[in-house]
Protein backbone atom coordinates (compact mmCIF):
# COMPACT_ATOMS: atom_id res chain seq x y z
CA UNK A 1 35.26 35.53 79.65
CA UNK A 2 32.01 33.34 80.17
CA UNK A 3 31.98 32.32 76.48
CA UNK A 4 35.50 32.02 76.38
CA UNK A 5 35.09 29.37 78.99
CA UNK A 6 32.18 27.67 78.55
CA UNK A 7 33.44 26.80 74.56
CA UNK A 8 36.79 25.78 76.26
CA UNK A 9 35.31 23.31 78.56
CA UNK A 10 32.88 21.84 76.18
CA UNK A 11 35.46 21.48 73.32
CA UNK A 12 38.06 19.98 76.31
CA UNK A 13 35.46 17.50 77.72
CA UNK A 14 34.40 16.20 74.21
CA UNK A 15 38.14 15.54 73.51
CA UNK A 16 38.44 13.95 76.90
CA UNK A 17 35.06 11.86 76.02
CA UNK A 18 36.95 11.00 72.50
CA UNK A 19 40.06 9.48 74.47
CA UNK A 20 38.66 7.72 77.57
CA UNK A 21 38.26 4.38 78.27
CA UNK A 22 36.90 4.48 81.69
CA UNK A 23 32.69 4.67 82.26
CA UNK A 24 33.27 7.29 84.90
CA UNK A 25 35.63 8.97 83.73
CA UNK A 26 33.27 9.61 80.87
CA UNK A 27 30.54 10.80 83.02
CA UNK A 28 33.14 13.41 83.92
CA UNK A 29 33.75 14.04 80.30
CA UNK A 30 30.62 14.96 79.79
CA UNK A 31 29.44 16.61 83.08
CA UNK A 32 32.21 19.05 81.95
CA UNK A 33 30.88 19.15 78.49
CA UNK A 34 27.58 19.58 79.10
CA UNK A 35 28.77 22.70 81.99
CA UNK A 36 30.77 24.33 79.13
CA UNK A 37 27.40 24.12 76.45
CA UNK A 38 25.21 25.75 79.18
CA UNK A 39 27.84 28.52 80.21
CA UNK A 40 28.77 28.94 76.35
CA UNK A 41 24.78 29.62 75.45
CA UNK A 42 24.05 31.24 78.74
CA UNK A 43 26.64 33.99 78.36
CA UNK A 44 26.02 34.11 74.13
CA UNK A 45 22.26 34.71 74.86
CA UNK A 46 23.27 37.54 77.55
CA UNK A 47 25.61 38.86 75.70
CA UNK A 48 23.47 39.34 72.66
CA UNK A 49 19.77 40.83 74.42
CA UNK A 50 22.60 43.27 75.95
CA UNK A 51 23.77 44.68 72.67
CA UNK A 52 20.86 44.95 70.83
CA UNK A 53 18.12 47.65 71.10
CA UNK A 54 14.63 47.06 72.70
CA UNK A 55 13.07 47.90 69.65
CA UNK A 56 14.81 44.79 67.69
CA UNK A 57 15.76 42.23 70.61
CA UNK A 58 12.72 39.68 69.33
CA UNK A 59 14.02 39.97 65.80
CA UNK A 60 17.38 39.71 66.25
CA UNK A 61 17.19 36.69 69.58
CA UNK A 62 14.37 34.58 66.55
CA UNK A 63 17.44 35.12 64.51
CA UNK A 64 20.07 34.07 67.30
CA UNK A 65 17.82 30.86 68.34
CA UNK A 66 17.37 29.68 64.77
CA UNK A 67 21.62 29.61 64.21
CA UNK A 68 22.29 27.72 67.33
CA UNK A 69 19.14 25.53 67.16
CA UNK A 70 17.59 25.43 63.68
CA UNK A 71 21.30 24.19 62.57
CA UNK A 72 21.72 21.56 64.56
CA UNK A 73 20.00 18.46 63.05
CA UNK A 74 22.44 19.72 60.06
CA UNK A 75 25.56 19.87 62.16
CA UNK A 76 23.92 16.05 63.79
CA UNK A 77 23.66 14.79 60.35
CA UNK A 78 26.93 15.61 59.01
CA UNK A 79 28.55 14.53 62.19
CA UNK A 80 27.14 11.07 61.83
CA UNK A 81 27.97 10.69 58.11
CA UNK A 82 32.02 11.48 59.01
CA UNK A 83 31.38 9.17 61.94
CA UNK A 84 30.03 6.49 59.73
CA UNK A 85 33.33 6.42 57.66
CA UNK A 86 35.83 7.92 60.26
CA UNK A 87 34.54 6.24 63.24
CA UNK A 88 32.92 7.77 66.29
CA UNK A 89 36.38 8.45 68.45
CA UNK A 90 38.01 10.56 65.90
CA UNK A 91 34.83 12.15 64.88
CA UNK A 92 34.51 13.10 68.32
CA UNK A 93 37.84 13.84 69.03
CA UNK A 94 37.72 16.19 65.91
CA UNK A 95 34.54 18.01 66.65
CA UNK A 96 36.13 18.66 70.33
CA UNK A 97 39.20 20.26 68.97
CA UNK A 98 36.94 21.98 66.18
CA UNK A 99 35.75 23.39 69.03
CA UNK A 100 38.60 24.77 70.79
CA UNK A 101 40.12 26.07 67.65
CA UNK A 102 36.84 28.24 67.34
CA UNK A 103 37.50 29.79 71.34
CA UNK A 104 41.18 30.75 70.30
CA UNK A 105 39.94 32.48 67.25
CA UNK A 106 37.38 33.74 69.15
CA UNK A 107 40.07 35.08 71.99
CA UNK A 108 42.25 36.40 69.46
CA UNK A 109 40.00 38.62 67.60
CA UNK A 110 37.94 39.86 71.24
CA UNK A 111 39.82 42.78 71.49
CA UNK A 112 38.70 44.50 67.84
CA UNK A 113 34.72 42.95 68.69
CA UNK A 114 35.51 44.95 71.72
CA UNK A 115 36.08 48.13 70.01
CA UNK A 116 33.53 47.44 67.29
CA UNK A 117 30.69 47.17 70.24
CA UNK A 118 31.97 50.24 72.49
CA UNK A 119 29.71 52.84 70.71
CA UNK A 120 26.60 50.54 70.38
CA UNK A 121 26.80 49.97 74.07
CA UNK A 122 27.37 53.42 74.91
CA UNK A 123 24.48 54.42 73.06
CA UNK A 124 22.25 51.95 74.54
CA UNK A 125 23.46 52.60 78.63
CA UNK A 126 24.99 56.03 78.18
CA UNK A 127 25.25 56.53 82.31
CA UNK A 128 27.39 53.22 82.53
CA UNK A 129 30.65 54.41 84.35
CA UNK A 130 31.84 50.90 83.22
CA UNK A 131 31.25 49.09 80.01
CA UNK A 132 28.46 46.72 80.32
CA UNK A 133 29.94 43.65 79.04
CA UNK A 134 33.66 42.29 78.98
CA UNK A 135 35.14 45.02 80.33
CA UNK A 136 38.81 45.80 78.94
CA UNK A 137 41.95 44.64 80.94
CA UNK A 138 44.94 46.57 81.24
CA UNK A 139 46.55 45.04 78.96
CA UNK A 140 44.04 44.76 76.07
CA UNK A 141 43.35 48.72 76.50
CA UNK A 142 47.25 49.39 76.17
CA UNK A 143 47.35 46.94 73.00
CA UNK A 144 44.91 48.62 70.55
């Protein structure tokens, strides 16, 4: 639910940063934006360390912190290029709705990553009466 939310917001406040015309307004924008980025890696980062075995975590978070951080002078750089032709409100308004299409895919296919991490995460807390992370709803357990 965390990343769910935290990609939401940030994708939402960068649209609402795109479209408004009011100083404070875009302090809002962004306090939202910035909330969503911090929940979105928080929860990622959790979510991760939780799934992976002790033996592997450094491996596989070196891995984890070079995606999110090691591509983003690349993500910076092509962002500026399309803003240097398509100006920086639709470039922004774009990368904000990139953004949100990413959480709905995301929410769509949470259900099958569900199932795909059940018997890693059994394996790793086998006493949990309760699934460690995201645990199914009613109506997501009836569904698959």
């Amino acid at each position: 639910m965390a990343v769910r939310a935290g990609g939401a917001l940030m994708g939402a406040g960068i649209v609402g940063f795109s479209l408004s015309p009011w100083l404070p307004l875009s302090f809002v924008c962004l306090m939202f934006t910035g909330m969503g980025g911090v929940l979105l890696m928080a929860s990622s980062n959790t979510l991760v360390q939780s799934m992976v075995e002790d033996a592997k975590r450094g491996r596989v978070m070196s891995i984890f912190t070079m995606a999110f951080t090691g591509t983003m002078p690349l993500g910076n750089l092509a962002v500026g290029a399309i803003s240097n032709q398509a100006g920086v409100r639709s470039t922004l308004m774009a990368s904000g709705i990139v953004c949100v299409i990413v959480v709905l895919f995301f929410f769509r296919e949470l259900p099958r990553l569900r199932k795909a991490a059940a018997p890693v995460l059994a394996k790793l807390n086998p006493n949990a009466a309760e699934p460690m992370v995201y645990p199914l709803t009613k109506k997501e357990n009836s569904s698959g």
